[in-house]
Every structure is written in structure tokens, then in C-alpha cells.
C-alpha atoms as a PDB file:
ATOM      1  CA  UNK A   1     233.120 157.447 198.776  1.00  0.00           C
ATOM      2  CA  UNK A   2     232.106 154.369 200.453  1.00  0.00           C
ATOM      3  CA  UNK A   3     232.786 150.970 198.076  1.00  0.00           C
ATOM      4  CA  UNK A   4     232.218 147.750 200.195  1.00  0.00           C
ATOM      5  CA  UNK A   5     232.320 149.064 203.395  1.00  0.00           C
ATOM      6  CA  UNK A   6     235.656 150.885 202.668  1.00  0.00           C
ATOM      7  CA  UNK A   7     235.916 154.653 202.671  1.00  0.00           C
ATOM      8  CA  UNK A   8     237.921 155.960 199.965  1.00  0.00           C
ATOM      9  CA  UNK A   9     239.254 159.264 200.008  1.00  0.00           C
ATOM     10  CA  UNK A  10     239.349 161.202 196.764  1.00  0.00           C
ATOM     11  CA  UNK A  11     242.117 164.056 196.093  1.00  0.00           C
ATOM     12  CA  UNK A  12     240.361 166.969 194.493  1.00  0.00           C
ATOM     13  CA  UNK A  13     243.792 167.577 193.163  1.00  0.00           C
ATOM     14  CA  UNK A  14     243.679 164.629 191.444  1.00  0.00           C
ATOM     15  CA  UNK A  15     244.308 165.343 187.027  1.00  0.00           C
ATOM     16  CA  UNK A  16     243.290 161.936 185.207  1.00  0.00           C
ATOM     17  CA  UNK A  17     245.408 159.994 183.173  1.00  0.00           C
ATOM     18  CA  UNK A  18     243.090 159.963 180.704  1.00  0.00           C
ATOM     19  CA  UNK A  19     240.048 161.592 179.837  1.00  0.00           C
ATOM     20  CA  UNK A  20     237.768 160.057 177.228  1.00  0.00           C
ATOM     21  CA  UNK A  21     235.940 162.854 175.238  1.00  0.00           C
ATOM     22  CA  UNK A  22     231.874 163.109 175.091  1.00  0.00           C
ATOM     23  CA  UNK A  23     230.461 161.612 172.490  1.00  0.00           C
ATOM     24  CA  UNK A  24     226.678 160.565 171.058  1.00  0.00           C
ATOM     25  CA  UNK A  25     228.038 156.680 171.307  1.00  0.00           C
ATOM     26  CA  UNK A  26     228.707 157.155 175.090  1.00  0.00           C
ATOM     27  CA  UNK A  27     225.775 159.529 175.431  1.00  0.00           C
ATOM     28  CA  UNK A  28     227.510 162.584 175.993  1.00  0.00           C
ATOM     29  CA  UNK A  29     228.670 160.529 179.161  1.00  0.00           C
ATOM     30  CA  UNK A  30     233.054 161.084 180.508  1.00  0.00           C
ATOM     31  CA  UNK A  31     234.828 158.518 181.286  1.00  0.00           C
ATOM     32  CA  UNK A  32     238.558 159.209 183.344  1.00  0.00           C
ATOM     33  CA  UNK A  33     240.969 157.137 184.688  1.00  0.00           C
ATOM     34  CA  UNK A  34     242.923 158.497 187.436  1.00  0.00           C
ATOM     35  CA  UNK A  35     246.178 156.860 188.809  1.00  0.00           C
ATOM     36  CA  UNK A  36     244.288 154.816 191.718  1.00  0.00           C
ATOM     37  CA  UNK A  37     240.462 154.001 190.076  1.00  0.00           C
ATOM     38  CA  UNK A  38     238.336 154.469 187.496  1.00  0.00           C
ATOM     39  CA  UNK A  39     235.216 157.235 187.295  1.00  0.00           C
ATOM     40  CA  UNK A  40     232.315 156.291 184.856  1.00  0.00           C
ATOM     41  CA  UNK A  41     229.929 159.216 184.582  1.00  0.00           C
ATOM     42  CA  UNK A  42     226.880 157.432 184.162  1.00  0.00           C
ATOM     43  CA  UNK A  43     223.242 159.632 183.358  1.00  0.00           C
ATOM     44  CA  UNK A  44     221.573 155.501 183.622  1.00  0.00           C
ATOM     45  CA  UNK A  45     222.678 155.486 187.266  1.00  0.00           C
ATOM     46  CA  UNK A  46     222.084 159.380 188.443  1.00  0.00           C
ATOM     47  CA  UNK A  47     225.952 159.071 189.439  1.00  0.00           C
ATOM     48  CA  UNK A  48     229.399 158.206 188.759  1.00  0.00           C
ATOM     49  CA  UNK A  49     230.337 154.678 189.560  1.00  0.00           C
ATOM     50  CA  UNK A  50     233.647 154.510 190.997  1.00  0.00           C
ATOM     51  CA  UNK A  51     236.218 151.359 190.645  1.00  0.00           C
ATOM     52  CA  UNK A  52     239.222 150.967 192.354  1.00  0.00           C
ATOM     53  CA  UNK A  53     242.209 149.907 190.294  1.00  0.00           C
ATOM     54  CA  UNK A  54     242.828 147.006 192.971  1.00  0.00           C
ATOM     55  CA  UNK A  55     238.875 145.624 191.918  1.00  0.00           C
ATOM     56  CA  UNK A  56     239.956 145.589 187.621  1.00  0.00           C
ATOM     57  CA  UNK A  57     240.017 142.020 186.891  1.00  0.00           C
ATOM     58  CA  UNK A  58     240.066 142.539 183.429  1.00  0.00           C
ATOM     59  CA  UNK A  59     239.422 144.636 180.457  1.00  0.00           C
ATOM     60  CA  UNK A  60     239.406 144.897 176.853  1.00  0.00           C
ATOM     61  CA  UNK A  61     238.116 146.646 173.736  1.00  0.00           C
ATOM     62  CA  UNK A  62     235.062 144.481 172.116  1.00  0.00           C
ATOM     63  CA  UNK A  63     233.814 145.238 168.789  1.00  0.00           C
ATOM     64  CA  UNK A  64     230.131 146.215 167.845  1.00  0.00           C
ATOM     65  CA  UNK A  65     227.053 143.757 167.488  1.00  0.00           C
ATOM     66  CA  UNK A  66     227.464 144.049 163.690  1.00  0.00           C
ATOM     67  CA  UNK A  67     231.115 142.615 163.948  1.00  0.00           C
ATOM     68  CA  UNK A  68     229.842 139.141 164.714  1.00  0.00           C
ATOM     69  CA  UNK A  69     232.342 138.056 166.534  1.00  0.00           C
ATOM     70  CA  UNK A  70     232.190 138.448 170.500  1.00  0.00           C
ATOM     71  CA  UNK A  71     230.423 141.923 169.978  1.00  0.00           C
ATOM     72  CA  UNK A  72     227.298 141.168 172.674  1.00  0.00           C
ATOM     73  CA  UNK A  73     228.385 142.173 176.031  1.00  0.00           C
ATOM     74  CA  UNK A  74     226.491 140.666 178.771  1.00  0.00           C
ATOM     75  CA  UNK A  75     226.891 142.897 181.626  1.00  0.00           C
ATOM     76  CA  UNK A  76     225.476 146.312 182.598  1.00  0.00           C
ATOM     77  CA  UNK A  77     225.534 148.790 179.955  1.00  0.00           C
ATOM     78  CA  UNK A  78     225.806 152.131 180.092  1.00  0.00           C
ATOM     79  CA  UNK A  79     225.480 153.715 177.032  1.00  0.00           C
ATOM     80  CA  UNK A  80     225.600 152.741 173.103  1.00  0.00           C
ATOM     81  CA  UNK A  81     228.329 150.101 173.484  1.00  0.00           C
ATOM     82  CA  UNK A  82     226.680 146.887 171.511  1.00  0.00           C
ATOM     83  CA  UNK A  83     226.450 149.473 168.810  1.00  0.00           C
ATOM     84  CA  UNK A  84     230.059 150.253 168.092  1.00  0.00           C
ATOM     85  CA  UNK A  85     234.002 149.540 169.356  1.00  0.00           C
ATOM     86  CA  UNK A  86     233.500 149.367 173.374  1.00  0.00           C
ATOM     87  CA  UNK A  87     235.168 148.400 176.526  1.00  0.00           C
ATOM     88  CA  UNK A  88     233.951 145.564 178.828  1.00  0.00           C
ATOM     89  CA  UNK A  89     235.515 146.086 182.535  1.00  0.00           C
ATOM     90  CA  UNK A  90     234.928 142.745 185.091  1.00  0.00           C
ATOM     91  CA  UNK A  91     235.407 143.551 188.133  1.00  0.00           C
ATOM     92  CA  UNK A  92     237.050 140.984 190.852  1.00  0.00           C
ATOM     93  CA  UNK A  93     233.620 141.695 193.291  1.00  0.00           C
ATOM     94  CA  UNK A  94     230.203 143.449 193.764  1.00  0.00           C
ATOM     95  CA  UNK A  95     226.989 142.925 192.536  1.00  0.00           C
ATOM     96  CA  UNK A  96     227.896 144.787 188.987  1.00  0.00           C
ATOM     97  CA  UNK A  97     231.041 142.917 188.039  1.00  0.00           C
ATOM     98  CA  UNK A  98     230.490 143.759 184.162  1.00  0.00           C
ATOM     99  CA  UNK A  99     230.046 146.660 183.124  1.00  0.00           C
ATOM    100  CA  UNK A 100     230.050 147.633 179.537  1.00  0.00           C
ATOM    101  CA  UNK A 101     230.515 151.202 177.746  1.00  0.00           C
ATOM    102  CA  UNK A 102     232.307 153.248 175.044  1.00  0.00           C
ATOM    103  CA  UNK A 103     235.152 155.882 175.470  1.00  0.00           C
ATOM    104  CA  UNK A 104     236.153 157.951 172.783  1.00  0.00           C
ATOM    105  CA  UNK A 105     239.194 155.691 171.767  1.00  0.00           C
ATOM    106  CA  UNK A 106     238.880 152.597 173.352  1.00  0.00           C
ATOM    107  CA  UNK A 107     242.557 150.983 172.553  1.00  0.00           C
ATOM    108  CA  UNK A 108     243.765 154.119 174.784  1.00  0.00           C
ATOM    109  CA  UNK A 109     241.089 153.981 177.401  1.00  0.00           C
ATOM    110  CA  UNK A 110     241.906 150.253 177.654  1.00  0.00           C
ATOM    111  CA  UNK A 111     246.167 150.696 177.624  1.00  0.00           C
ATOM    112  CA  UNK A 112     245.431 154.168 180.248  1.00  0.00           C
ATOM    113  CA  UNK A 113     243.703 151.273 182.128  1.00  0.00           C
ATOM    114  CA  UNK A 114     245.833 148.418 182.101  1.00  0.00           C
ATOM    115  CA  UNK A 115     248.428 151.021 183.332  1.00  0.00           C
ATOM    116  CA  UNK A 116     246.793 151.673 186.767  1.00  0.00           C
ATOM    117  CA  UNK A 117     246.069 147.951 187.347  1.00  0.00           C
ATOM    118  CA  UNK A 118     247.648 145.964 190.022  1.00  0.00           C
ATOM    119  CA  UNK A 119     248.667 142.436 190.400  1.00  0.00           C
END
């Protein structure tokens, strides 16, 4: 799959790390993290948007609207996340560098995560 003019090559043999489970808060959307990238099933972009572990400049687990505190997300969002516990990913490039959504367990998704990341 082509991400900024570089061709990555996906093992079909791949098993994720971590798979989040489908939920109505995600919008029956899956979320895995593999050992090399992240793959966001997204039904809000007709496709699965694919980052690199090298391109994670940060993420964390942001609480809902209702919270108060820190719970709006500016970014893209692609599913229910302002409405409950969510992730917020930045990116280091693209056009998209925040992207906003909500795994099943978000303290997991974001420790699977931080796992993968590089320097």
C-alpha cells in the first residue's frame, strides 16, 4: 500500500498484536495493531487507513465530552469518540495528522501501541 510515495508491503501472515473488538461506540468499526503499523477500519473513509509505527508521534486515551476536561478532540474522527473514553493518534506527517477514535479498551489499545513505536 502506497503511504507518501513509499510502497509498503503487507504480510498476509501477519496476526495483530491486538485486536480491538466491534462495538456501537466505534461503529461496529476494528481497529488492530500489528508489530510494524497500525490498521483503522474506517466505514467514514470506504477503507482502512494504514499508519506506520515509524509515523506515531504520539498517542493517548482522552476521556468523553462529558468529562470536561480535555475530552474535545480536534482532529478527524472516525466514529463515536467525543462521546466516550477514546484514543487520539498524531501522526509525525500527512495531511490527517489527528485522527481520533474508540477501541474497545483504550488503555490496551494505547500500551499495544506504544509497544510498536519507535524512537
Amino acid at each position: 500500500m502506497a503511504r507518501g510515495g513509499v510502497l509498503h508491503q503487507m504480510n498476509p501472515n501477519d496476526e495483530p498484536i491486538y485486536t480491538s473488538k466491534r462495538a456501537a461506540k466505534s461503529l461496529w468499526q476494528q481497529y488492530r495493531i500489528y508489530r510494524d503499523r497500525l490498521e483503522l477500519q474506517s466505514w467514514i473513509f470506504f477503507h482502512t487507513v494504514v499508519v506506520l509505527a515509524n509515523e506515531i508521534q504520539t498517542i493517548e486515551v482522552r476521556p468523553s465530552v462529558f468529562s470536561g476536561h480535555k475530552g474535545f478532540t480536534w482532529g478527524v474522527k472516525i466514529d463515536n469518540c467525543d462521546l466516550c473514553r477514546h484514543v487520539l493518534l498524531t501522526k509525525k506527517s500527512g495531511f490527517v495528522k489527528r485522527i481520533g477514535f474508540s477501541p474497545d479498551d483504550p488503555e490496551k489499545f494505547v500500551a499495544a501501541c506504544k509497544s510498536i513505536m519507535t524512537g
